[in-house]
Protein backbone atom coordinates (compact mmCIF):
# COMPACT_ATOMS: atom_id res chain seq x y z
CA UNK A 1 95.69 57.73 109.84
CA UNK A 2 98.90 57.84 111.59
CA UNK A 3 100.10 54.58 110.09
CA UNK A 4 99.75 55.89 106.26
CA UNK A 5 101.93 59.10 107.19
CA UNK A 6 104.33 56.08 108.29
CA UNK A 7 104.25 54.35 105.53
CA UNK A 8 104.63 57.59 103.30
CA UNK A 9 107.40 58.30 105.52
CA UNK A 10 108.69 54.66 104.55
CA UNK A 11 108.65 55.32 100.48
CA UNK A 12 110.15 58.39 100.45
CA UNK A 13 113.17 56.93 102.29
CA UNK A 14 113.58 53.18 101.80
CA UNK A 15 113.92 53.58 97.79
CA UNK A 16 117.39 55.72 98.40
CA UNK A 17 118.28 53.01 100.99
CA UNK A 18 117.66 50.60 98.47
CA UNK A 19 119.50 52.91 95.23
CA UNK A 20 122.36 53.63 97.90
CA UNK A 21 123.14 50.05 98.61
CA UNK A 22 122.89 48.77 95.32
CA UNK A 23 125.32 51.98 94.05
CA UNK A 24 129.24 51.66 94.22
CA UNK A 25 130.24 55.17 96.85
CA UNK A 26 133.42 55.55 95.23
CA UNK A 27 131.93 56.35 92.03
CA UNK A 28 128.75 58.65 92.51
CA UNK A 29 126.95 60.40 89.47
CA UNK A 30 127.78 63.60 91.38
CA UNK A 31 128.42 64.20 94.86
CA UNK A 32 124.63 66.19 96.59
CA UNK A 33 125.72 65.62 100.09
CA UNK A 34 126.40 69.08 102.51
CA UNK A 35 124.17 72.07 103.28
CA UNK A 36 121.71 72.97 100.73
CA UNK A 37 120.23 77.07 101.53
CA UNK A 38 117.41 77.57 99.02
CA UNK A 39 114.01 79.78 98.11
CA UNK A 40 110.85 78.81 96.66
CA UNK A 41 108.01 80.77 95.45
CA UNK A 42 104.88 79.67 93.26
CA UNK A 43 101.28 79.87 93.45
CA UNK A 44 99.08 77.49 95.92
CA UNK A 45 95.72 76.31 95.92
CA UNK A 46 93.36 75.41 99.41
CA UNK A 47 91.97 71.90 98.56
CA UNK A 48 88.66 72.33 100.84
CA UNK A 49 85.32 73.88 98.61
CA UNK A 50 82.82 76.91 100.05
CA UNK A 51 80.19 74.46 101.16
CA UNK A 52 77.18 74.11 98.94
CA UNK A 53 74.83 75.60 102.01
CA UNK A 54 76.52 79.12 100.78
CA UNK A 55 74.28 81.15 98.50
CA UNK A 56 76.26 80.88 94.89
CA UNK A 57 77.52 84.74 95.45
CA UNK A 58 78.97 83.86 98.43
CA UNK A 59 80.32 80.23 97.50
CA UNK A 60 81.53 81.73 94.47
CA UNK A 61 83.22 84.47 96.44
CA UNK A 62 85.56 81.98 98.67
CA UNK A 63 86.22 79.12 96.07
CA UNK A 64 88.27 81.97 94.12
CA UNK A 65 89.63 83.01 98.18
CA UNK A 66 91.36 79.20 97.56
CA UNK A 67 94.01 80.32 95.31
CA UNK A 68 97.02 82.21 95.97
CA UNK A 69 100.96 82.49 96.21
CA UNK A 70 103.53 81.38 98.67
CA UNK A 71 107.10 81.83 99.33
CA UNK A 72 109.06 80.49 101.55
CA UNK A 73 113.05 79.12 102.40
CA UNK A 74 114.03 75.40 102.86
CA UNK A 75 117.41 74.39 104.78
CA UNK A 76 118.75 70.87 104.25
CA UNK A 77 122.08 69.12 105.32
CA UNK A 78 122.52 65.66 103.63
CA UNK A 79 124.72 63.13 105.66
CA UNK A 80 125.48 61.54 102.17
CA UNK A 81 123.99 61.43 98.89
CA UNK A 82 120.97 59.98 99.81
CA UNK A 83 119.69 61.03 103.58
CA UNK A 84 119.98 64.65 105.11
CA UNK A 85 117.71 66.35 107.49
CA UNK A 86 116.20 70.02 107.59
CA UNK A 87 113.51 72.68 108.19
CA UNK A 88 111.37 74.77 105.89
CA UNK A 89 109.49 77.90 106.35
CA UNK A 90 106.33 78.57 103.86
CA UNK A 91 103.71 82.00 103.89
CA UNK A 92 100.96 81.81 101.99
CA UNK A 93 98.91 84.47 101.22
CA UNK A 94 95.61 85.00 99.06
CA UNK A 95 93.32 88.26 98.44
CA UNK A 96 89.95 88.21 97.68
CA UNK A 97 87.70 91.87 96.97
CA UNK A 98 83.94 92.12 95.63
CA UNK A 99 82.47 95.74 95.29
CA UNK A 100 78.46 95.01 95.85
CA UNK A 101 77.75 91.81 95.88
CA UNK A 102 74.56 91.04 94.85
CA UNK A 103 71.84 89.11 97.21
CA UNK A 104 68.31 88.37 96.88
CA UNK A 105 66.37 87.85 99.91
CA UNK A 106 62.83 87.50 99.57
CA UNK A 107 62.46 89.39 96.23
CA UNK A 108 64.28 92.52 97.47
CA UNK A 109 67.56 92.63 96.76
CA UNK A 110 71.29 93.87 98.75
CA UNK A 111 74.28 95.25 97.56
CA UNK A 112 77.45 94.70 100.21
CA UNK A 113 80.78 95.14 99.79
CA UNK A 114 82.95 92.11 100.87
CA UNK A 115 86.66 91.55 101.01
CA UNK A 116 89.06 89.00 103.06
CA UNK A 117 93.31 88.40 103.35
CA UNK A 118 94.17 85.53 104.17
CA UNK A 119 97.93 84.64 105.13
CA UNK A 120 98.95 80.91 106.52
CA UNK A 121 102.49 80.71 108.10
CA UNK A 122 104.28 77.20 108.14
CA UNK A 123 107.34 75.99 109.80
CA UNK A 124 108.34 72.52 109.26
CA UNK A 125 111.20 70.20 110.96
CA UNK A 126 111.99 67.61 107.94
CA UNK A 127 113.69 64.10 107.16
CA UNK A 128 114.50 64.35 103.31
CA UNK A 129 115.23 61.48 100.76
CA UNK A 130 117.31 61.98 97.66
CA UNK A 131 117.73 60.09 94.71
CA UNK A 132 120.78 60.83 92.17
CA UNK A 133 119.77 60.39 88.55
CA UNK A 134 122.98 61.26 87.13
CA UNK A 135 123.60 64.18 84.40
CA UNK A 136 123.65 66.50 87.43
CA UNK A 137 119.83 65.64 87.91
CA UNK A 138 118.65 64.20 91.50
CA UNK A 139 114.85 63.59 92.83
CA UNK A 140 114.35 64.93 96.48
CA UNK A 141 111.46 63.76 99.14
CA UNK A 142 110.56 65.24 102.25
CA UNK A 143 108.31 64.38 105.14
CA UNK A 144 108.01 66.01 109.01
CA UNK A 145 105.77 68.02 111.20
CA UNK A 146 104.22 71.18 110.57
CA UNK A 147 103.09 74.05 112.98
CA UNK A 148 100.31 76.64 110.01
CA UNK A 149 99.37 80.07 112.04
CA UNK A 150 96.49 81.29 110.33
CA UNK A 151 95.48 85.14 109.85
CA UNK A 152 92.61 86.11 108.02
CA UNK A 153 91.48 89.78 107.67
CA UNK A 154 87.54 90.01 107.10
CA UNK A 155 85.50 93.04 105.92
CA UNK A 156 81.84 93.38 105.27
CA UNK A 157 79.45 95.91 105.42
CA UNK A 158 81.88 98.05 107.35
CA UNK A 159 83.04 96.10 110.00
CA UNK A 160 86.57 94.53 110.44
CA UNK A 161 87.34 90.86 112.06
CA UNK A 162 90.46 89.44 112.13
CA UNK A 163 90.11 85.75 112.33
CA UNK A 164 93.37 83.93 114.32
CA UNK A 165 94.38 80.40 115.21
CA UNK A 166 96.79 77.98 114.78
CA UNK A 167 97.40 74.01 113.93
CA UNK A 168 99.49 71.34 114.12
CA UNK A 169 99.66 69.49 110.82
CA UNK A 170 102.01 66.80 108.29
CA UNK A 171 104.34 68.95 105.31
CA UNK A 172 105.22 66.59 102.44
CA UNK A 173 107.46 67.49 99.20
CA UNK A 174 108.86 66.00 95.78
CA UNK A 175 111.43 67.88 94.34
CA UNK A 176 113.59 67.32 90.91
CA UNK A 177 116.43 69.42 90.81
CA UNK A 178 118.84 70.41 88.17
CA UNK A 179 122.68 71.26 88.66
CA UNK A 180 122.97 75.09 86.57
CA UNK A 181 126.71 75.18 87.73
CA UNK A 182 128.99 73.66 90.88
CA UNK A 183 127.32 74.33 93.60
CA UNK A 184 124.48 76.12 92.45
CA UNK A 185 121.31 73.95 91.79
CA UNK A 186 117.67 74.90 90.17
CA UNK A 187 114.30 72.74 90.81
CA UNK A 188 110.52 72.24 90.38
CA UNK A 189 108.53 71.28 93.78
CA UNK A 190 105.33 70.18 94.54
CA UNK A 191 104.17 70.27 98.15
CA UNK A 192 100.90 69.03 99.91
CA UNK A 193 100.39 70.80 103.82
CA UNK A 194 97.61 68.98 105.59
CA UNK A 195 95.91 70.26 108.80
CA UNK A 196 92.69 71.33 110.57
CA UNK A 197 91.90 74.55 112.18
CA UNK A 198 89.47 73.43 115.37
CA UNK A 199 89.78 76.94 117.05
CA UNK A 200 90.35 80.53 116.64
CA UNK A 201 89.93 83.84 118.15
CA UNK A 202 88.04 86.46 116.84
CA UNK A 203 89.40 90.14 117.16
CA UNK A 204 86.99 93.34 115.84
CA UNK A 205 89.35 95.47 117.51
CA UNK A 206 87.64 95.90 120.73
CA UNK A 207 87.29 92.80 121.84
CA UNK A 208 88.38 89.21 121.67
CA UNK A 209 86.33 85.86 121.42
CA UNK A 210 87.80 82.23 121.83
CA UNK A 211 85.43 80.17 118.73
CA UNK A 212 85.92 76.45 119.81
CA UNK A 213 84.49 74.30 116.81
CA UNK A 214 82.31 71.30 116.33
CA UNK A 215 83.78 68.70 114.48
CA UNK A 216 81.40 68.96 111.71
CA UNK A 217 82.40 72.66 111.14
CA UNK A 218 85.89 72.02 111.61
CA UNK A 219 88.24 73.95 108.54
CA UNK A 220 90.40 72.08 106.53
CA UNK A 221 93.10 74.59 106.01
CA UNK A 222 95.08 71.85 103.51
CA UNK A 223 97.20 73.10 100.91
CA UNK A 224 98.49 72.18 97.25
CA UNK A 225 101.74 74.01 96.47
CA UNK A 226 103.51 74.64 93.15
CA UNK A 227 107.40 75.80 93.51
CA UNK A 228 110.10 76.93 91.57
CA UNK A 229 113.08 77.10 93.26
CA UNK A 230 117.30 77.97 93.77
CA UNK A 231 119.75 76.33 96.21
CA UNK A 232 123.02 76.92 97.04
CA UNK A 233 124.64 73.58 98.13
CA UNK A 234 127.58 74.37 100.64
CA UNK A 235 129.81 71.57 100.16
């Protein structure tokens, strides 16, 4: 698996290596190259399903947990027009509340209330590729480690858990950005997050319980996300 991060890693920035040689410096469409300070926001969606062991309540319950917003801010100095380095710091957070919840268990049926919030932190060190277009338009990749802390705040039936862990995990990006005005730029993003959560503690308020999981009930805590977005480039 390592090797096709590598070669990701590899597309995003020998294509600029390639544009950059083949394009005369003195001449540029415009110049991208400095510190770009920017925030995103947008909405997100978890790529892993409720498994199909769930009753259909239930599963139904935490496939519409799998959508939510995030927001976040993305810091990027380019050496030159095409190569620049960075970090980027993404919370995502997604609410989820069902007043009795109906359950049939052997002809007699249950009414619980159920509700969850979810929040997933993520800082990530990045290497970013960038691509002038020309007519103030550029095309921006980004690849790197990520570090997700994960929070989620359970209720059922009265009772309060607070789920806690985090991962290590890979934060990729494609970005197309627009220049507004000098110096102040405007972009769509898409963003994939990838990572598993193999342990957590559990916290009902009195106590605390290291979970260590079993590879078949490890969490795929992956995410999709959508961004709009404004920099500032510092040049």
């Amino acid at each position: 698996m390592k090797y096709s991060w590598v070669f990701l890693l590899l597309s995003v920035l020998l294509p600029v290596t390639s544009f950059a040689q083949q394009t005369k410096p003195v001449n540029p469409p415009f110049h991208t190259d400095g510190l770009w300070i920017g925030a995103i926001a947008g909405p997100s969606w978890m790529v892993e399903k409720a498994p199909d062991s769930l009753i259909p309540e239930i599963q139904n319950y935490y496939n519409k947990l799998r959508s939510g917003w995030h927001i976040g801010f993305e810091s990027e100095y380019f050496i030159n027009n095409f190569l620049g380095f960075g970090a980027k710091y993404i919370r995502f957070t997604t609410r989820q509340e069902e007043d009795s919840i109906v359950i049939e268990f052997f002809s007699n049926k249950y009414y619980f209330d159920i509700s969850n919030e979810m929040s997933i932190h993520t800082l990530s060190p990045m290497v970013f590729g960038k691509l002038p277009l020309g007519n103030n338009l550029n095309i921006t990749g980004g690849l790197g480690p990520a570090w997700l802390f994960y929070r989620n705040l359970g209720k059922a039936i009265g009772d309060t858990v607070m789920f806690k862990g985090s991962s290590p995990g890979i934060s990729s990006s494609l970005r197309l950005s627009y220049e507004l005005i000098p110096n102040l730029t405007i972009g769509v993003q898409t963003s994939y997050i990838q990572a598993i959560l193999r342990e957590y503690t559990q916290d009902n308020g009195s106590s605390q319980q290291q979970v260590t999981l079993k590879e078949e009930d490890y969490q795929n805590i992956s995410r999709l996300d959508f961004s709009f977005g404004i920099f500032y480039v510092f040049r």
